[in-house]
N, C-alpha and C. Protein backbone atom coordinates (compact mmCIF):
# COMPACT_ATOMS: atom_id res chain seq x y z
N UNK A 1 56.82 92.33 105.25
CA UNK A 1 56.56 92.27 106.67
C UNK A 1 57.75 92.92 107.39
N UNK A 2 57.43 93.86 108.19
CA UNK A 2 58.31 94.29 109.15
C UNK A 2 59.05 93.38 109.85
N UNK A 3 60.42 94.36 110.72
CA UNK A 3 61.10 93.15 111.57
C UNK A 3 60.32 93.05 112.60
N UNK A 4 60.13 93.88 113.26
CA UNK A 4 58.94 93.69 114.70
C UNK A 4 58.07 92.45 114.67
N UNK A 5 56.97 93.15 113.15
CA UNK A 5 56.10 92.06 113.00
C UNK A 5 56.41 90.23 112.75
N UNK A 6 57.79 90.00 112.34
CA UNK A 6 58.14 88.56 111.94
C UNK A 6 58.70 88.50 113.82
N UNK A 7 59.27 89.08 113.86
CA UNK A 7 59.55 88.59 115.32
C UNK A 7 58.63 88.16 115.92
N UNK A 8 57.49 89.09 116.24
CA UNK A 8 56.41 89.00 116.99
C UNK A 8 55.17 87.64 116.65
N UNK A 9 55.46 87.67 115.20
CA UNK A 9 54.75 86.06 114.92
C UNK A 9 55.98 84.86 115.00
N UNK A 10 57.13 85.17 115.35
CA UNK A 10 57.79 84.24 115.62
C UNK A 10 57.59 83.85 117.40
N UNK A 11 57.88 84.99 117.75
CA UNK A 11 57.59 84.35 119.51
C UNK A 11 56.19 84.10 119.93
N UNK A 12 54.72 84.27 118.81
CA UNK A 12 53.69 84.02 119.33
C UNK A 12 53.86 82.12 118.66
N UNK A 13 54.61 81.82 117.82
CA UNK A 13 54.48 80.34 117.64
C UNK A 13 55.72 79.63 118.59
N UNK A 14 56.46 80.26 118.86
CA UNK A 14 57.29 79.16 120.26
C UNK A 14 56.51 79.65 121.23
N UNK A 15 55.76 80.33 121.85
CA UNK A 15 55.04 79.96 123.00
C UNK A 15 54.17 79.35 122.94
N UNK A 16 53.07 79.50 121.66
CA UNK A 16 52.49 77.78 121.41
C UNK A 16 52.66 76.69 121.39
N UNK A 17 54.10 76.51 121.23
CA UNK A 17 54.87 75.47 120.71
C UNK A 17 55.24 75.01 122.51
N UNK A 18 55.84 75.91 123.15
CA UNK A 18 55.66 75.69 124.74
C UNK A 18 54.69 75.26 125.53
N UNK A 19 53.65 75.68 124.94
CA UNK A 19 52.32 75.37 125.43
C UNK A 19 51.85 74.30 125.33
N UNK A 20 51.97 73.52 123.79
CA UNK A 20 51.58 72.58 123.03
C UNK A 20 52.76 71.22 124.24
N UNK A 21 53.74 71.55 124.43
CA UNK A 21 54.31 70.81 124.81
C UNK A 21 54.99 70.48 126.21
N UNK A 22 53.76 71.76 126.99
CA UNK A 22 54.09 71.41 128.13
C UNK A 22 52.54 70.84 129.02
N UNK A 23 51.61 71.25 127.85
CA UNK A 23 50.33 69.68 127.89
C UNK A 23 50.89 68.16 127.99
N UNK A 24 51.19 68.40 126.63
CA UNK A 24 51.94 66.98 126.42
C UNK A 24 52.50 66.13 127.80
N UNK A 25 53.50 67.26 128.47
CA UNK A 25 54.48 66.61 129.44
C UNK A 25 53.78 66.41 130.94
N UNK A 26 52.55 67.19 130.77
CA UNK A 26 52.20 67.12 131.91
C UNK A 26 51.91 65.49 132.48
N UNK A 27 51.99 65.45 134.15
CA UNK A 27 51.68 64.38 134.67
C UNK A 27 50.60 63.57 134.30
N UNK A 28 50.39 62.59 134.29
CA UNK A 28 49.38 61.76 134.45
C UNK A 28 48.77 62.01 135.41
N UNK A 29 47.15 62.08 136.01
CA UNK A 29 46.32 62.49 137.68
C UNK A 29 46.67 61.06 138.41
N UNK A 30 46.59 59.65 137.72
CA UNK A 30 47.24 58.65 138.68
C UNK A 30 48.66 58.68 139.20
N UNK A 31 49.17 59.41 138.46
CA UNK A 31 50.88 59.36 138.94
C UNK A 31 51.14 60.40 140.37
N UNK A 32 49.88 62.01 139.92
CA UNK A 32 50.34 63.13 141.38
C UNK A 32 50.66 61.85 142.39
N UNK A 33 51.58 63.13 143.47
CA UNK A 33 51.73 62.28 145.00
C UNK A 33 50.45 63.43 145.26
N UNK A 34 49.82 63.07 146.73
CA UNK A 34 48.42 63.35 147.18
C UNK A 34 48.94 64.87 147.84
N UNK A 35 48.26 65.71 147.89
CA UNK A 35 48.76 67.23 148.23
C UNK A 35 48.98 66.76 149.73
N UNK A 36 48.39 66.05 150.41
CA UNK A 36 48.68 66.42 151.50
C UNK A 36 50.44 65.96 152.02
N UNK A 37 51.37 65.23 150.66
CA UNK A 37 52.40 65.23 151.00
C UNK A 37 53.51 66.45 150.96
N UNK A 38 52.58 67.25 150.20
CA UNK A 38 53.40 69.12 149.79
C UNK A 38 52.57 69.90 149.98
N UNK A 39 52.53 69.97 151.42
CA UNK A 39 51.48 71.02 152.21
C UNK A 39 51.95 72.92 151.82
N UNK A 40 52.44 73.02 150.73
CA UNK A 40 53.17 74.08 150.70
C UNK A 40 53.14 74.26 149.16
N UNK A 41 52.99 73.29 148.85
CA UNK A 41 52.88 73.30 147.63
C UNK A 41 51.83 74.26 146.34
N UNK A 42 52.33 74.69 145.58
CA UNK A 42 51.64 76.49 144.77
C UNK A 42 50.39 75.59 143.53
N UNK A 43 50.62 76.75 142.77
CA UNK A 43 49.83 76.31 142.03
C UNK A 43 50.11 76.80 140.85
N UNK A 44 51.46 76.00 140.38
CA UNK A 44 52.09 76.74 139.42
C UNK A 44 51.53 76.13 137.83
N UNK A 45 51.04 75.17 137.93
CA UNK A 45 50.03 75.52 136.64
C UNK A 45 49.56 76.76 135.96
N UNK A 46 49.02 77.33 137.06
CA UNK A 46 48.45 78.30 136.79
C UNK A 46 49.11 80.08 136.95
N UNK A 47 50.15 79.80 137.52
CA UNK A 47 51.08 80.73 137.03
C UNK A 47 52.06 80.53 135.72
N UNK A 48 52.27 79.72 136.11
CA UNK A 48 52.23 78.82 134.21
C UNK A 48 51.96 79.92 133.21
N UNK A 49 50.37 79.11 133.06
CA UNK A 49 49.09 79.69 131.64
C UNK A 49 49.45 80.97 131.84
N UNK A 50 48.96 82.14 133.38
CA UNK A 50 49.11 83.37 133.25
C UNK A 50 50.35 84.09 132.71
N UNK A 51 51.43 83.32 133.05
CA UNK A 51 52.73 84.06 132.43
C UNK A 51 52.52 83.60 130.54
N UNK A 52 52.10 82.40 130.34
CA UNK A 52 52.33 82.45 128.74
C UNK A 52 51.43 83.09 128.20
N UNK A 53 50.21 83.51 128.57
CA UNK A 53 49.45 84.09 127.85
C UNK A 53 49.81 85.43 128.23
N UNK A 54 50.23 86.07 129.37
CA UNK A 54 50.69 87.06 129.00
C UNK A 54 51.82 87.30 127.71
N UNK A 55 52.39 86.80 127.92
CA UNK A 55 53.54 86.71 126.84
C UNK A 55 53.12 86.71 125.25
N UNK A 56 51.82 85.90 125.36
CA UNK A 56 51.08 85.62 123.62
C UNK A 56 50.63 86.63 123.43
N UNK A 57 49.68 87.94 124.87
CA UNK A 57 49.10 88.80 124.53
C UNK A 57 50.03 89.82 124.15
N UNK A 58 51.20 90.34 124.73
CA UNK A 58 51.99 90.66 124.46
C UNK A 58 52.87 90.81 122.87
N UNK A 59 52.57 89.39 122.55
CA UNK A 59 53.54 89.48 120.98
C UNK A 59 52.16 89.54 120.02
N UNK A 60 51.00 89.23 120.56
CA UNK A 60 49.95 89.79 119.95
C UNK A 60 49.69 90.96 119.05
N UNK A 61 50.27 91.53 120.81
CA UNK A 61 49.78 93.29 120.45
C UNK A 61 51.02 94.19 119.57
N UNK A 62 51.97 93.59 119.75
CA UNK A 62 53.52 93.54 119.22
C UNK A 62 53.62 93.51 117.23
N UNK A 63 52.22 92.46 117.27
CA UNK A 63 52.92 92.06 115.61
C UNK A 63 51.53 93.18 115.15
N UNK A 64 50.52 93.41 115.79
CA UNK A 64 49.21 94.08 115.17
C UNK A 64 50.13 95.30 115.55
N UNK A 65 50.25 96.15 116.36
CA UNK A 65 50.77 97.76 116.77
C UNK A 65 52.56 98.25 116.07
N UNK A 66 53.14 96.80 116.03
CA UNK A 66 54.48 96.85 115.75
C UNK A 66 54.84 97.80 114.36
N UNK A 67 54.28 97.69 113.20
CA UNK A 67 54.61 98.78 112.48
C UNK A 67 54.04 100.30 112.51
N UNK A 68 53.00 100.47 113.73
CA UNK A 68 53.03 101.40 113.53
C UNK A 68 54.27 102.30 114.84
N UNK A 69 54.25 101.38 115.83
CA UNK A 69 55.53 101.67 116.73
C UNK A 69 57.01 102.06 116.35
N UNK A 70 57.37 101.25 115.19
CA UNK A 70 58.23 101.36 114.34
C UNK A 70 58.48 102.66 113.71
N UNK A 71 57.39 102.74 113.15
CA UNK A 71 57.24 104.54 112.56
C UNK A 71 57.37 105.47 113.49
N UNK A 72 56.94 105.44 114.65
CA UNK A 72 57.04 106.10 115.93
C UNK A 72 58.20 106.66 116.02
N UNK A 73 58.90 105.40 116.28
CA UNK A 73 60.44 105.21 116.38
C UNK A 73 61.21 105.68 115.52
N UNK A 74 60.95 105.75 114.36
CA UNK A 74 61.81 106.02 113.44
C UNK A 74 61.65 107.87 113.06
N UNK A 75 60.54 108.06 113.38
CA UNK A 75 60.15 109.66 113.19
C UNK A 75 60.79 110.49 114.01
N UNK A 76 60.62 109.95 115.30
CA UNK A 76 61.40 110.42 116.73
C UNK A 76 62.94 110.45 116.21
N UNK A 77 63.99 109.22 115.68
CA UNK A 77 65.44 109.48 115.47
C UNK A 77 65.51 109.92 114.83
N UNK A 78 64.65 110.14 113.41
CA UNK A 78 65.15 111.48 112.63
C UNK A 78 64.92 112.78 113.40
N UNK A 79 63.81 113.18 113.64
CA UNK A 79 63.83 114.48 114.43
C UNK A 79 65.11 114.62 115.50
N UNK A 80 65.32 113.62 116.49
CA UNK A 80 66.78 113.91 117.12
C UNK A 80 67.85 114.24 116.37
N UNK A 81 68.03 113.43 115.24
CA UNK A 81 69.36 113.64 114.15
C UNK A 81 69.37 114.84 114.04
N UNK A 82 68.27 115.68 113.40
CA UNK A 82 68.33 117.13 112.86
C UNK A 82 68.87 117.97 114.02
């Protein structure tokens, strides 16, 4: 296995592992205070999910494309060397 590719299945299991455990931590629905005390208040749940799954799609595409990027890379610094 490539380095790309172990990386890339390494950061797709700590963001699961983030994920997995920021379910876990979430509030209880009896505990919220009622929105209307944080009239301002976002909806960062859900910027949340969108940032980690970007991030999963990301190391996704990272560990499937990564060796051939690699080769990319590596074809390109030899041709500069010469």
């Amino acid at each position: 296995m490539t380095f790309m590719a172990r990386h890339g299945l390494a950061l797709v299991a700590a963001v699961a592992a983030l994920i997995g455990h920021s379910f876990a931590a979430a509030p209880r629905p009896g505990k919220i205070a009622p929105a209307s005390d944080h009239p301002e208040r976002g909806d960062v749940p859900g910027w949340v999910m969108i940032t980690l799954m970007s991030a999963v799609l990301v190391a996704a595409l990272l560990a499937l494309a990564g060796p051939a990027l690699e080769a990319m890379f590596n074809q390109a610094m030899d041709t500069v060397g010469k």
